[in-house]
Protein backbone atom coordinates (compact mmCIF):
# COMPACT_ATOMS: atom_id res chain seq x y z
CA UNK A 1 170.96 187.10 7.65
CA UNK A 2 168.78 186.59 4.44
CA UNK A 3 165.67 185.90 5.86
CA UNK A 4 164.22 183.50 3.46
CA UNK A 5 165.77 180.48 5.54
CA UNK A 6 163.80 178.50 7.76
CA UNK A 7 164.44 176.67 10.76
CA UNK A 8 161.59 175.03 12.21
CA UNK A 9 161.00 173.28 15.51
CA UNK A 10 159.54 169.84 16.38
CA UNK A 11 158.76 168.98 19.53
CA UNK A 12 156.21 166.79 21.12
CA UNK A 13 154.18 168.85 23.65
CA UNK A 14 154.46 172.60 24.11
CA UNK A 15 153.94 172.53 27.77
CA UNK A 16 153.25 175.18 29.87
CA UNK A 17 156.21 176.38 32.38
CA UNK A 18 158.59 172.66 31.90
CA UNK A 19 162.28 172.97 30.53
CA UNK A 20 162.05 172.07 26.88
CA UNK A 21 159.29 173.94 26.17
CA UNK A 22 161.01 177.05 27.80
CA UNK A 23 163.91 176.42 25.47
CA UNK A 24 161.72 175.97 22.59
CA UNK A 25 159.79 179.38 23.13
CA UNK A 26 163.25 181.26 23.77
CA UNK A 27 165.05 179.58 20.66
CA UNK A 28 162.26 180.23 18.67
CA UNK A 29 162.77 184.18 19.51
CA UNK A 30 166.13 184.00 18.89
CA UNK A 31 165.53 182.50 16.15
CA UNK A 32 163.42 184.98 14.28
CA UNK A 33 165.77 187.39 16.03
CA UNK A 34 168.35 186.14 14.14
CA UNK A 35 165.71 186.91 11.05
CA UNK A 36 164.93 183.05 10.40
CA UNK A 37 161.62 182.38 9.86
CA UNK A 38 160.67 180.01 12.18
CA UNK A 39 157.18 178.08 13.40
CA UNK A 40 156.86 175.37 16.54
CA UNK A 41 155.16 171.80 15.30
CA UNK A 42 153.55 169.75 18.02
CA UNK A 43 151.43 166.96 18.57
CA UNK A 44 150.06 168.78 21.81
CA UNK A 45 150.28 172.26 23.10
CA UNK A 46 148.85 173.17 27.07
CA UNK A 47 146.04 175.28 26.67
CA UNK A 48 147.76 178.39 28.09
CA UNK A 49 149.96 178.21 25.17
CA UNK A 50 146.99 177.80 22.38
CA UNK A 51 148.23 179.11 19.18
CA UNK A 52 151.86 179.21 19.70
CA UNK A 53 152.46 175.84 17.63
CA UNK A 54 151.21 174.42 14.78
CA UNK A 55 149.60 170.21 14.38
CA UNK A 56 152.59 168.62 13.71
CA UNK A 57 151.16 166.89 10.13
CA UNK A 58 151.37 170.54 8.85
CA UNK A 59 155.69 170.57 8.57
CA UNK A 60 155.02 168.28 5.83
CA UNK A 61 153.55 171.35 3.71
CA UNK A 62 156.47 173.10 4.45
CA UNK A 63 158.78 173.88 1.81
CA UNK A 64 163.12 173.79 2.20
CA UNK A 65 163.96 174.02 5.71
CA UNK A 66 165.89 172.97 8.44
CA UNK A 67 164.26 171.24 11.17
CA UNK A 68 165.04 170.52 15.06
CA UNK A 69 164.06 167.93 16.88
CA UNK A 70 163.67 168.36 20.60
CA UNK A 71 164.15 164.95 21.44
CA UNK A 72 163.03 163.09 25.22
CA UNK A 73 160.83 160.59 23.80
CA UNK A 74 159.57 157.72 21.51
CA UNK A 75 157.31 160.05 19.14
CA UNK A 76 155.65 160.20 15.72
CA UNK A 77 158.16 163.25 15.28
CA UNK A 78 161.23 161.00 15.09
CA UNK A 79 160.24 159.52 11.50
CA UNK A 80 159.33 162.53 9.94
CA UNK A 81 162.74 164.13 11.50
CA UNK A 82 164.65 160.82 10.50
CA UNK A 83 163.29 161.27 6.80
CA UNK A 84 163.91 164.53 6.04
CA UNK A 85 165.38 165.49 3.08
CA UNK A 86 164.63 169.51 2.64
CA UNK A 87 167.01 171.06 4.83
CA UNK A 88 169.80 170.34 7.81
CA UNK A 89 168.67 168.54 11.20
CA UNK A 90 169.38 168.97 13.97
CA UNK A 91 168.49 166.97 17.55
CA UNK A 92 168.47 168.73 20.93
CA UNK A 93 169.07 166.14 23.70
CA UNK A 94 167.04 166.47 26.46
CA UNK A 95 168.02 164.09 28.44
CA UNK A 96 165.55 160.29 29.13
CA UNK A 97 165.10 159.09 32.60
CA UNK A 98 165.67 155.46 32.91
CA UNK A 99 162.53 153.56 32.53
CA UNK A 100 163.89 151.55 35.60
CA UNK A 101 162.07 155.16 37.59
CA UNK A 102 158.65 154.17 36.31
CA UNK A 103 158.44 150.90 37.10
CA UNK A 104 155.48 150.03 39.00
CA UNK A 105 154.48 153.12 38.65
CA UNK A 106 153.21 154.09 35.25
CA UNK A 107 154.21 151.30 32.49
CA UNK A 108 153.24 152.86 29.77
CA UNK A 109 155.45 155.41 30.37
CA UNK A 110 158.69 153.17 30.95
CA UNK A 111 157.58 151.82 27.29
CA UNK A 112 157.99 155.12 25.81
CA UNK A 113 161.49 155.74 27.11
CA UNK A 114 162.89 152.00 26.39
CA UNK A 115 161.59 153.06 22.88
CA UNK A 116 163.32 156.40 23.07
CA UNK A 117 166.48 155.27 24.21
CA UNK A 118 166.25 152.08 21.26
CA UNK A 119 165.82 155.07 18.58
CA UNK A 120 168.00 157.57 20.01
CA UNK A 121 171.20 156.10 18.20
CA UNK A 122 169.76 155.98 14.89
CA UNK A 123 168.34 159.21 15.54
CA UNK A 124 171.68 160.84 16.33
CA UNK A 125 173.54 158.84 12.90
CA UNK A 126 170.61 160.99 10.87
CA UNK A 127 171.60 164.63 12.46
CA UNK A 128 173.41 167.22 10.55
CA UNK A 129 173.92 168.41 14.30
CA UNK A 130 173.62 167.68 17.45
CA UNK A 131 173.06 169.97 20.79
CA UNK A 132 172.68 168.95 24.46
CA UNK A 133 171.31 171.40 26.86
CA UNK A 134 174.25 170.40 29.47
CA UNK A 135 177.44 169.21 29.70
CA UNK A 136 176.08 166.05 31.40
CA UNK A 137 173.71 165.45 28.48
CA UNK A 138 176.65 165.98 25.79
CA UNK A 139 178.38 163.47 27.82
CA UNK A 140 175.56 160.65 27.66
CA UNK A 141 175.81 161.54 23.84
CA UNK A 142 179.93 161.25 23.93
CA UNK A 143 179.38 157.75 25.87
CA UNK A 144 176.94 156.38 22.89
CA UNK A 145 179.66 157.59 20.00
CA UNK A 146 178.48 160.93 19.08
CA UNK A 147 179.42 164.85 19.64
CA UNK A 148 177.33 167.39 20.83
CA UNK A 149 177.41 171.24 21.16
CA UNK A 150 176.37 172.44 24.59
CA UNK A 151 173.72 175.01 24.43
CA UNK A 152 172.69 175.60 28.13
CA UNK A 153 169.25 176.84 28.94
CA UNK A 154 168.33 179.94 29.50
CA UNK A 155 166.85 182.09 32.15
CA UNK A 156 164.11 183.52 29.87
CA UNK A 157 162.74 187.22 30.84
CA UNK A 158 159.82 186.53 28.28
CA UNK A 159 158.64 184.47 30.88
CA UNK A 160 159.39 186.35 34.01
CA UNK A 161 157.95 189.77 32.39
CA UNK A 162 154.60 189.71 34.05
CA UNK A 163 154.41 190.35 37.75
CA UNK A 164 153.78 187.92 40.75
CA UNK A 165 150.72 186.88 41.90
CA UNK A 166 150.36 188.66 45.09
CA UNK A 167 147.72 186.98 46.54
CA UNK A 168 150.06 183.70 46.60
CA UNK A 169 152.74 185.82 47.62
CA UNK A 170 151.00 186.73 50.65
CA UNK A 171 149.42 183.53 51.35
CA UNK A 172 152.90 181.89 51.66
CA UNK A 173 154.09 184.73 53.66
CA UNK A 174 151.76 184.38 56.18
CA UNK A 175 151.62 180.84 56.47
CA UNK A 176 154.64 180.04 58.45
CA UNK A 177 157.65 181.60 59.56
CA UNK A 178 160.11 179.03 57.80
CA UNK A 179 158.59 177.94 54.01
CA UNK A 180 160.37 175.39 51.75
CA UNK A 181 159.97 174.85 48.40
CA UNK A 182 160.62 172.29 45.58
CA UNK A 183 159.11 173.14 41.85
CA UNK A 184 159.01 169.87 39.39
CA UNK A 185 157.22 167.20 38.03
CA UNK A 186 155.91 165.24 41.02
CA UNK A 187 158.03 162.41 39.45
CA UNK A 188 159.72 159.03 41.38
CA UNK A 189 163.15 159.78 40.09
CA UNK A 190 162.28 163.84 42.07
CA UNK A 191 162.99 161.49 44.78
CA UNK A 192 160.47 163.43 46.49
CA UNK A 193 160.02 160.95 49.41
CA UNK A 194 163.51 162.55 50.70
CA UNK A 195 162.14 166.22 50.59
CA UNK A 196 159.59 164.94 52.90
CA UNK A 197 162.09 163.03 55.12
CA UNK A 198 164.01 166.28 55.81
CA UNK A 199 161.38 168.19 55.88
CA UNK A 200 159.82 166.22 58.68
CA UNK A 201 163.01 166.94 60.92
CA UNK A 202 162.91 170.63 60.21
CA UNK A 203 159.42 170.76 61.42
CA UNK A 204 159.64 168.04 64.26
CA UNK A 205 162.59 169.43 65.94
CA UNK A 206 163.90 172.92 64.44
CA UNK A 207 160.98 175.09 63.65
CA UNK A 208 157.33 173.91 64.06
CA UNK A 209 156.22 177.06 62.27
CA UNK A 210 157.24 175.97 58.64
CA UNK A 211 155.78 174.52 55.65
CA UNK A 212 156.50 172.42 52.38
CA UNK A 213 155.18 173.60 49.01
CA UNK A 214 155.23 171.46 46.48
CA UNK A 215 154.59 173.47 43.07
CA UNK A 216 154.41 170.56 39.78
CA UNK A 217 151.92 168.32 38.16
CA UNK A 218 151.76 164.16 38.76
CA UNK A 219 150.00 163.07 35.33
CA UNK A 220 151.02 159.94 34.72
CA UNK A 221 152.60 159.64 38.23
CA UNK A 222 149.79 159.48 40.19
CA UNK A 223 150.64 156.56 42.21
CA UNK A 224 153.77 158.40 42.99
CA UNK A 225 151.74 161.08 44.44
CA UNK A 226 149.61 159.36 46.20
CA UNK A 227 152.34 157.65 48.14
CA UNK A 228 153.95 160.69 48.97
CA UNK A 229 150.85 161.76 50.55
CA UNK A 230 150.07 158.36 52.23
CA UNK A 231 153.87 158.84 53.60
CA UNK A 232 153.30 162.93 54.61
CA UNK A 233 150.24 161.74 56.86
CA UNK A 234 152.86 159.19 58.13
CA UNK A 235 155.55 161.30 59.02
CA UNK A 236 152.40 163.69 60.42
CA UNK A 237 153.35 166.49 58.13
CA UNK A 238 150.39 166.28 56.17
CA UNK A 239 148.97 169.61 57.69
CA UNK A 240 151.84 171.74 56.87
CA UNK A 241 152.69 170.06 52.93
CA UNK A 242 151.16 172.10 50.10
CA UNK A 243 150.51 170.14 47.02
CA UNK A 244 149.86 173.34 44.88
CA UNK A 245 149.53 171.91 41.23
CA UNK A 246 150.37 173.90 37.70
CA UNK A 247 150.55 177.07 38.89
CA UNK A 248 150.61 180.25 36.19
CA UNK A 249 154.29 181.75 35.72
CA UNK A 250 152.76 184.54 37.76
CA UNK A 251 152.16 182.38 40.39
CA UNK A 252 155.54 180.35 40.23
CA UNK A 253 157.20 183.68 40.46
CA UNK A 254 155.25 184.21 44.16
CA UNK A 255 156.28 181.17 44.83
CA UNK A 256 159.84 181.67 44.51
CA UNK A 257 160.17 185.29 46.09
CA UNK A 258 158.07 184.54 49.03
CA UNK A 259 159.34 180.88 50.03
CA UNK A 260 162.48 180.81 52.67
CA UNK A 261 164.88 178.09 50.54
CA UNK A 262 164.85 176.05 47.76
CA UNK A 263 165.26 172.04 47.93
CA UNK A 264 165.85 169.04 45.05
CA UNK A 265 166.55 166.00 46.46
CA UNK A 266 166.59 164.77 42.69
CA UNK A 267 168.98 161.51 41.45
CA UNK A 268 168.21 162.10 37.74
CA UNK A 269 168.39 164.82 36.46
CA UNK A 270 169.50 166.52 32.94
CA UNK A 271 169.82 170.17 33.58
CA UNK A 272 167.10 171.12 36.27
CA UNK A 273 165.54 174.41 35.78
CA UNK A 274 164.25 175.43 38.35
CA UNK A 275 167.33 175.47 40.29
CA UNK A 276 168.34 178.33 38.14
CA UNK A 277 165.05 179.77 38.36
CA UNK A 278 165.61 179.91 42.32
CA UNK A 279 169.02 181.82 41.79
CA UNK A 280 167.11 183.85 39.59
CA UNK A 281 165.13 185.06 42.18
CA UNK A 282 167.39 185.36 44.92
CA UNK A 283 166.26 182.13 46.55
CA UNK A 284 168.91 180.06 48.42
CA UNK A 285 169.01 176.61 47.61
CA UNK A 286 170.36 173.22 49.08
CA UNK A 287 170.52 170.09 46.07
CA UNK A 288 171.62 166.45 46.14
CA UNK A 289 174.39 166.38 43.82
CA UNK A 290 173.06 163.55 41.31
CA UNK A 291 172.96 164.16 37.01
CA UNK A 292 173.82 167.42 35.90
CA UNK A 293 172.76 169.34 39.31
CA UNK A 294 176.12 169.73 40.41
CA UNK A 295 176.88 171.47 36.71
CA UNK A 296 174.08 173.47 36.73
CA UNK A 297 174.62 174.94 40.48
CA UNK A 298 178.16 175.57 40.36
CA UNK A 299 179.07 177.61 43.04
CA UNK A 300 175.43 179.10 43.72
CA UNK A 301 174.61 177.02 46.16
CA UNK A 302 174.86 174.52 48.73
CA UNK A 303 175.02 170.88 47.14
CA UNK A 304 175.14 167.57 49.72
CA UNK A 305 176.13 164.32 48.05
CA UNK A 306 174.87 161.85 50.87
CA UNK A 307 171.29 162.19 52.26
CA UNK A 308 171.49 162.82 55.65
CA UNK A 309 167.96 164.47 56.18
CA UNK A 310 168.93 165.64 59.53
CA UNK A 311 171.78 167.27 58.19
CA UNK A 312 170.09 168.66 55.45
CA UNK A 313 166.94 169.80 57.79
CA UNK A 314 169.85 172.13 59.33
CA UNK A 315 171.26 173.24 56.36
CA UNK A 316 167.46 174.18 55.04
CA UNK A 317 166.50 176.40 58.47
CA UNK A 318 170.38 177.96 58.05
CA UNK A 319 169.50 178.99 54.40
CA UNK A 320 166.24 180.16 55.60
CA UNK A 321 167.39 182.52 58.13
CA UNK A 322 169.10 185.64 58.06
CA UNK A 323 172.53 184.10 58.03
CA UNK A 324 175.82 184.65 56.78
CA UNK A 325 175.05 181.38 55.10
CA UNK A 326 171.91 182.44 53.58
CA UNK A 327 173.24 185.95 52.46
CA UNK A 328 176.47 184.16 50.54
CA UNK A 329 174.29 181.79 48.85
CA UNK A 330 172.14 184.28 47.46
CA UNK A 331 174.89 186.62 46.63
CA UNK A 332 177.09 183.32 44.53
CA UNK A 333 173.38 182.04 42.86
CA UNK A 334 172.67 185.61 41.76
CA UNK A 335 176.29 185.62 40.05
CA UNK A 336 175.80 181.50 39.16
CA UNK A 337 172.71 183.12 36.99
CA UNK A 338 174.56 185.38 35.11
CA UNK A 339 176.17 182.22 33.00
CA UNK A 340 172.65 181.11 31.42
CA UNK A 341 171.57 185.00 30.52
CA UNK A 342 169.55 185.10 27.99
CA UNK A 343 171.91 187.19 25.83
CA UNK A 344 174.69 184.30 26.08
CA UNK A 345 172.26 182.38 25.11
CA UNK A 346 171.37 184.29 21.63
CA UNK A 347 174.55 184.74 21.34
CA UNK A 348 175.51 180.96 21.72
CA UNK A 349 172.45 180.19 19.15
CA UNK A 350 174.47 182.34 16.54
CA UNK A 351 177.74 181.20 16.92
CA UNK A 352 176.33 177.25 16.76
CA UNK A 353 174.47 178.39 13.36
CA UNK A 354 177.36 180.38 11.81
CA UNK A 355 178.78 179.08 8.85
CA UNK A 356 176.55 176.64 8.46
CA UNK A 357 175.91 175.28 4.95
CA UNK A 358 173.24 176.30 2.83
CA UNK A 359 170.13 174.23 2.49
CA UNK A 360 170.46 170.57 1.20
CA UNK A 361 168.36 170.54 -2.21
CA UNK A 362 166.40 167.18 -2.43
CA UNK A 363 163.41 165.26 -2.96
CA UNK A 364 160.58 165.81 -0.97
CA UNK A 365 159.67 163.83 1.99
């Protein structure tokens, strides 16, 4: 590798803890692994993450280089990517949930993904490249004309390097016997209102000593949250559900080793993370096979395709206990994990840049 070349990264928000801004953290690593020289632009970066990107204006000083455009949303980003004339491009595909999710919920946001999905063709006709980070996302890509590379997400150790929080980890231990837990945005298409459904038969009539934790953020879904609470005091589970926020990786990591299974009652979704996370961690997990989930879990867990929350309540307290059940399905998600290692994924980021031409030499933006 030379060295002198450049790849740089655009993406919206460098969030703390959420998918694409995992990816973008481990690619960028890789990247300068590879010995590119690479920098993160951003219109916002969490806090935690202070630093690690640069005001997105500032690519515009850049000399040649080759840019890529994690792409999810309407954004300022999209011209400057669209108009680039110093280097190759290439989008990542994220994935958009259907504004249909957000309606009545947050319109504003359902206006930034009709936009996203208008400028995602045009978008894709101005890429060098294009990646998805699942076969399910290459696919929504095939449907609208265009191929796309698959470059999976991976498990990042970066991110798992620093050690649990204890204090969570005991807290959760010794809050109940039986403790379930879903990580994610506390979004509509989460379908979150089912987690609560089954969880309310676990705890009615299988094992009053258990409790949901809900680990994720509901900015810009706050009516969504607030009916799932309204619906928890309802179902008179309100005393045993957890809303526990952004949580520090440290903290996440608790979460994960000291809960008893892992449930996504999801219908959209474009890779889902933390259902690899859970395998990561040994954490048996039951998912509603909707969007890529079904991909992403192979054989590494249990996956239901009708929603049966009594069924499922069953399934959760089998998982939970010491069980042949329980013991497979953390044997099969500890091998399912082994296919998004972090060294496949290096490796996959050199194979998808190999050969690649040189540079385009051209005007200035």
């Amino acid at each position: 590798m030379t060295g002198a070349r450049s790849i740089h990264q655009l993406v919206h928000t460098l969030s703390y803890g959420d998918a694409i801004s995992t990816e973008v953290l481990a690619l960028q690593r890789t990247l300068q692994g590879l010995g590119y020289d690479s920098e993160i632009f951003s219109i916002g970066e969490h806090p935690r993450l202070r630093g690690r990107s640069r005001p997105y204006p500032e690519v515009l000083q850049c000399g040649e280089a080759d840019l890529i455009l994690h792409y999810s949303l309407g954004s300022p980003l999209n011209e400057i990517y669209a108009s680039w004339k110093r280097g190759r491009k290439t989008l990542v595909y994220h994935n958009i949930t259907p504004a249909r999710w957000f309606e009545g919920i947050n319109s504003r946001v359902a206006r930034d993904i009709e936009r996203g999905l208008e400028e995602l063709p045009a978008l894709c006709r101005a890429s060098d490249d294009l990646w998805a980070d699942s076969p399910f996302n290459a696919e929504e890509l095939r449907e609208l004309g265009f191929r796309a590379e698959v470059l999976d997400l991976p498990v990042d150790p970066a991110r798992w390097e620093l050690p649990r929080n204890d204090d969570i980890f005991s807290a959760v231990r010794a809050s109940a016997k039986v403790n379930i837990l879903h990580v994610g945005r506390l979004a509509p298409n989460k379908c979150v209102e089912d987690i609560l459904k089954s969880f309310h038969y676990l705890h009615k009539h299988i094992e009053k000593d258990s409790r949901l934790w809900l680990v994720g953020i509901d900015t810009d879904t706050e009516l969504y949250s607030f009916a799932l609470s309204e619906m928890a005091a309802k179902l008179d589970i309100g005393h045993v559900l957890e809303l526990a926020g952004c949580l520090s990786d440290e903290g996440v990591r608790a979460m994960y080793e000291a809960s008893s299974a892992y449930i996504c009652m999801s219908e959209h979704e474009g890779f889902c993370l933390p259902l690899v996370e859970a395998m990561h961690f040994g954490l048996p997990l039951l998912a509603y096979g909707a969007g890529a989930v079904p991909d992403t879990v192979g054989d590494g867990g249990v996956v239901v395709y009708e929603k049966r929350h009594r069924e499922i309540a069953e399934i959760l307290f089998e998982l939970a206990s010491p069980t042949d059940l329980r013991n497979r399905c953390v044997a099969s998600g500890r091998n399912r994990v082994q296919a998004f290692g972090f060294s496949r994924f290096r490796d996959r980021v050199a194979q998808l840049l190999e050969g690649r031409p040189p540079i385009q030499r051209a005007s200035a933006v």
